[in-house]
Protein backbone atom coordinates (compact mmCIF):
# COMPACT_ATOMS: atom_id res chain seq x y z
CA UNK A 1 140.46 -86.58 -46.72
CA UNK A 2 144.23 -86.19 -47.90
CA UNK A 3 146.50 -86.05 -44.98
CA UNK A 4 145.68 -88.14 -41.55
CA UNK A 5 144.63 -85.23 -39.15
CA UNK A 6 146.88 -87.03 -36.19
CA UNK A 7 149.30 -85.80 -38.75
CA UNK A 8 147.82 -82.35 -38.12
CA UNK A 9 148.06 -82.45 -34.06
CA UNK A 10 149.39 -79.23 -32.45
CA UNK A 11 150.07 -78.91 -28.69
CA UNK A 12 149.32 -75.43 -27.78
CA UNK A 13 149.11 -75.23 -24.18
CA UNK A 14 150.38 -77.33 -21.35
CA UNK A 15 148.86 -77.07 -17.51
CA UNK A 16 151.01 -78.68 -14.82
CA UNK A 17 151.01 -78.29 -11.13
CA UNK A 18 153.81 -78.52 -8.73
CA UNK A 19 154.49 -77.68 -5.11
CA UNK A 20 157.42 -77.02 -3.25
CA UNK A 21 155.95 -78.25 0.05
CA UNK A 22 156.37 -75.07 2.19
CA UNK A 23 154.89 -71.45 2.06
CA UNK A 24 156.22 -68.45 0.78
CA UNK A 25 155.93 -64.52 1.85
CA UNK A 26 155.13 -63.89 -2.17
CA UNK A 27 155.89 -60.12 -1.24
CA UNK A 28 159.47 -60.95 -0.45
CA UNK A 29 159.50 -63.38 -3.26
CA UNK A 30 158.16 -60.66 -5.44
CA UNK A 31 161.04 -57.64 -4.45
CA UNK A 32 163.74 -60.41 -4.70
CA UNK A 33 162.99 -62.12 -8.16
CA UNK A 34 163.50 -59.93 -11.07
CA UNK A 35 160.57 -59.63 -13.96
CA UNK A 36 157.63 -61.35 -11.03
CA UNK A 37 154.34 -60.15 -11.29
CA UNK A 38 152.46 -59.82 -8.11
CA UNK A 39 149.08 -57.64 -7.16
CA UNK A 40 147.22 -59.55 -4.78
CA UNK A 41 144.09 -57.15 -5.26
CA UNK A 42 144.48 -58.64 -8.98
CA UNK A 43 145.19 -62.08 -8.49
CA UNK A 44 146.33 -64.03 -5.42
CA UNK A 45 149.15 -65.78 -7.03
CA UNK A 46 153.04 -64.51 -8.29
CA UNK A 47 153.52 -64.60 -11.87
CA UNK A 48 156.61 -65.01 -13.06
CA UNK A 49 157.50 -65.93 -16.95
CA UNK A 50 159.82 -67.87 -18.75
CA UNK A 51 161.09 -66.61 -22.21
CA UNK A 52 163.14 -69.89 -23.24
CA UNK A 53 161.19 -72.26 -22.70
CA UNK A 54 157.82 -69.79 -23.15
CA UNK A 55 155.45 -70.35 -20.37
CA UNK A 56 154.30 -68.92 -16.78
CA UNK A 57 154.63 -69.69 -13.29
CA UNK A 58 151.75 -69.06 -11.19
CA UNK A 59 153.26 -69.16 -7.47
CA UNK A 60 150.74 -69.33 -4.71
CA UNK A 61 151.47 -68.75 -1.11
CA UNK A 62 151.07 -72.33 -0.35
CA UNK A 63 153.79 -73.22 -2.04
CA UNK A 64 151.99 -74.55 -4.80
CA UNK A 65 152.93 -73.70 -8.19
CA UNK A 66 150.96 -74.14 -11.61
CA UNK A 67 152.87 -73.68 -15.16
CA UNK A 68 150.62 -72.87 -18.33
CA UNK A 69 151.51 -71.70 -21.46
CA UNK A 70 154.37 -74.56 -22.71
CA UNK A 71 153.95 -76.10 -25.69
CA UNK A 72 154.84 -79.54 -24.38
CA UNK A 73 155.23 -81.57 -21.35
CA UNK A 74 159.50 -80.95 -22.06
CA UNK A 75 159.21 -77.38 -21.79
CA UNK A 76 156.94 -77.43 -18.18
CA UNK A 77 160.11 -79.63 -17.04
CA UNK A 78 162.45 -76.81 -17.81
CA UNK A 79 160.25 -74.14 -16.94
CA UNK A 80 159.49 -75.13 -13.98
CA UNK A 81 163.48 -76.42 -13.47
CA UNK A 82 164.09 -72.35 -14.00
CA UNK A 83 161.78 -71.68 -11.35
CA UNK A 84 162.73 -74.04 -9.06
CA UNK A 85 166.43 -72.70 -9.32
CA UNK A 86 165.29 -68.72 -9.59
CA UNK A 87 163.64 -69.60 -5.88
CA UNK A 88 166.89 -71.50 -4.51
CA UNK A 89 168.59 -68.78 -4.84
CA UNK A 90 166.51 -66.77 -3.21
CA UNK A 91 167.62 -69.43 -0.41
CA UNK A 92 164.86 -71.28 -0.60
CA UNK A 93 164.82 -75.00 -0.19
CA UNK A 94 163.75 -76.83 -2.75
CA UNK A 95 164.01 -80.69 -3.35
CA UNK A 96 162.71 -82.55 -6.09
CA UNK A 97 159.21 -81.98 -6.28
CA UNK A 98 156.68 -84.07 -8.63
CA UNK A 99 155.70 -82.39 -11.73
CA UNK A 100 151.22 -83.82 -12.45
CA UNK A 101 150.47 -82.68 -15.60
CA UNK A 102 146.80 -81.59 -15.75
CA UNK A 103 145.71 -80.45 -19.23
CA UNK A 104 146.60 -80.30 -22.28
CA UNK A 105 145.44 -78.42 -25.10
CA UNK A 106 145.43 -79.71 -28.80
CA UNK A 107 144.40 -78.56 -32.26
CA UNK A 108 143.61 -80.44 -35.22
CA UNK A 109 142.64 -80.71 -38.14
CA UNK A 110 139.96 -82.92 -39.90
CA UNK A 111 140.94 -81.50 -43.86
CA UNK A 112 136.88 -80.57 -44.83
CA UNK A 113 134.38 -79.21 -43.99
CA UNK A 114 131.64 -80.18 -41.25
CA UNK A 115 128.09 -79.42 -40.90
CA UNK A 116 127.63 -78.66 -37.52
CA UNK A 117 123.97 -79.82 -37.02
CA UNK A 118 123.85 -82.68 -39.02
CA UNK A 119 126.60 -84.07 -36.62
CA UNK A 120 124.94 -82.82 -33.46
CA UNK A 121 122.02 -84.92 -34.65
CA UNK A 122 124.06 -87.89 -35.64
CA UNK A 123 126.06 -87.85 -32.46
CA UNK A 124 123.30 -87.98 -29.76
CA UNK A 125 122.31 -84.71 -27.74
CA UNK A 126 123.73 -86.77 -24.91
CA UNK A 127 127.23 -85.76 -25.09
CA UNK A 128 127.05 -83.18 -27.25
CA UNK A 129 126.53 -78.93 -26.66
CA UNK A 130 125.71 -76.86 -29.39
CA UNK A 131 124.31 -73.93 -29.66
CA UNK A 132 125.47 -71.80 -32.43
CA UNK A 133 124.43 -68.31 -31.28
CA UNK A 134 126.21 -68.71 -27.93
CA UNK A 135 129.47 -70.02 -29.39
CA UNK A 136 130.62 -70.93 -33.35
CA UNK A 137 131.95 -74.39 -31.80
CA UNK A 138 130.30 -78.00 -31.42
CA UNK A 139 130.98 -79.40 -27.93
CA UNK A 140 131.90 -83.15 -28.07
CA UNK A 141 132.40 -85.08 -24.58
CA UNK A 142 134.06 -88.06 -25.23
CA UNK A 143 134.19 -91.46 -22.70
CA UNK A 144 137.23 -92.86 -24.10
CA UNK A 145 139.45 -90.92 -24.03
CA UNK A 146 138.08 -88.46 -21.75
CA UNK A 147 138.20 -85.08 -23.26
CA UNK A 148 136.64 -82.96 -25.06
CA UNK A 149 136.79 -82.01 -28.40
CA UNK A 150 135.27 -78.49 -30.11
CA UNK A 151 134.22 -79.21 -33.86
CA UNK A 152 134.36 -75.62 -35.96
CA UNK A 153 132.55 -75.65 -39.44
CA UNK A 154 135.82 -75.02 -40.65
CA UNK A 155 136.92 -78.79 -39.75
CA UNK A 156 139.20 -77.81 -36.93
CA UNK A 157 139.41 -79.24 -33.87
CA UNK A 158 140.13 -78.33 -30.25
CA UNK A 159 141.17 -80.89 -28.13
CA UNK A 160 141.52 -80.25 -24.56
CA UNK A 161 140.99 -82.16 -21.04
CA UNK A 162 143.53 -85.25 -21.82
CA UNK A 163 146.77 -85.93 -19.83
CA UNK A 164 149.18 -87.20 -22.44
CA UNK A 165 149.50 -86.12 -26.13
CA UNK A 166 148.21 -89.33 -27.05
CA UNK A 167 144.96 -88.48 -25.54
CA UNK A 168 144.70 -86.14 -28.28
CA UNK A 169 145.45 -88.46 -31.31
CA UNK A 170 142.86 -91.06 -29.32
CA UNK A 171 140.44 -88.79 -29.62
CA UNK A 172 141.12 -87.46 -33.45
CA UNK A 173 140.37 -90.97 -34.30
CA UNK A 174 137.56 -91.50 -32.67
CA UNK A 175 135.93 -88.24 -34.30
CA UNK A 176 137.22 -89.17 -38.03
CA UNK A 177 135.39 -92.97 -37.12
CA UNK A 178 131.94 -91.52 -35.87
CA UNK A 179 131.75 -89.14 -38.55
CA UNK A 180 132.63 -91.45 -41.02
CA UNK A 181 130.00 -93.64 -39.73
CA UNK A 182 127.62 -91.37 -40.18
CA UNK A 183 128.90 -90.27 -43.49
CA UNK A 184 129.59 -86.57 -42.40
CA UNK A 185 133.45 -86.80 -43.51
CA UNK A 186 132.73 -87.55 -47.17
């Protein structure tokens, strides 16, 4: 291997969850703020994007909010700091509400090749899914950190399920140390 993958780490997709703490008549919301999605027959929830910083705003009735679609846990601050102030001034009250981030989504890479079945072998069938004709990718549950990681021939890896960035990195080295182990990084 050249490069360190952690050097290769790419967030692509943030998942946070907010709420407001009150409910809102999404129809209303919907005729009042400009460039909302909402069909209800569709999907029960508002959408409403954010160009700068690029995400979207799913707004439920409940007043509960989830952003996807950021490309860090920064830009689901100001996203959701854009929403936040596009409903105030719709006069709605809004305090401070707690941001929980709940996914995020990495990609990686480990710089060769892998052979798919000689790691799903190596790794135990016990946290591992793969079944090539179903889907191209090797499913890896991890314990520590808790995630998990897709494995592609191609030595590219998704990492999604962790909390912090630094779930992802975790888990890129435990990958590059089992496969080394088992001498499938060569």
């Amino acid at each position: 291997m050249t490069a360190d993958p952690k050097e290769t780490i790419t967030v692509e997709n943030v998942v946070a969850s907010t709420g407001i703490g009150q409910e809102l008549d999404l129809q209303s919301v919907a005729m009042d703020l400009e460039g909302a999605d909402y069909d209800p027959e569709q999907f029960p929830g508002l959408v409403y994007r954010t160009t700068d910083p690029k995400s979207a705003a799913l707004i439920f009735r409940s007043g509960k909010i989830v952003c996807t679609g950021a490309n860090s846990i920064e830009a689901v601050h100001e996203s959701l700091d854009i929403v936040f102030d596009e409903l105030r001034a719709l006069q709605i009250p809004i305090e401070d509400p707690e941001i929980t981030v709940q996914n995020i989504v990495t990609s990686a890479d480990l710089g060769k090749s892998l052979n798919l079945n000689a790691i799903a072998i190596g790794l135990g069938l016990e946290h591992i899914e793969y079944e090539p004709e179903q889907f191209p990718g090797l499913v890896y549950r991890l314990d520590e950190p808790e995630v998990v990681a897709l494995l592609f021939g191609s030595g590219k890896v998704v990492v999604t399920g962790g909390t912090s960035p630094e779930d992802a990195a975790a888990a890129v080295d435990v990958i590059v140390e089992e496969l080394n182990g088992l001498g499938l990084l060569e």
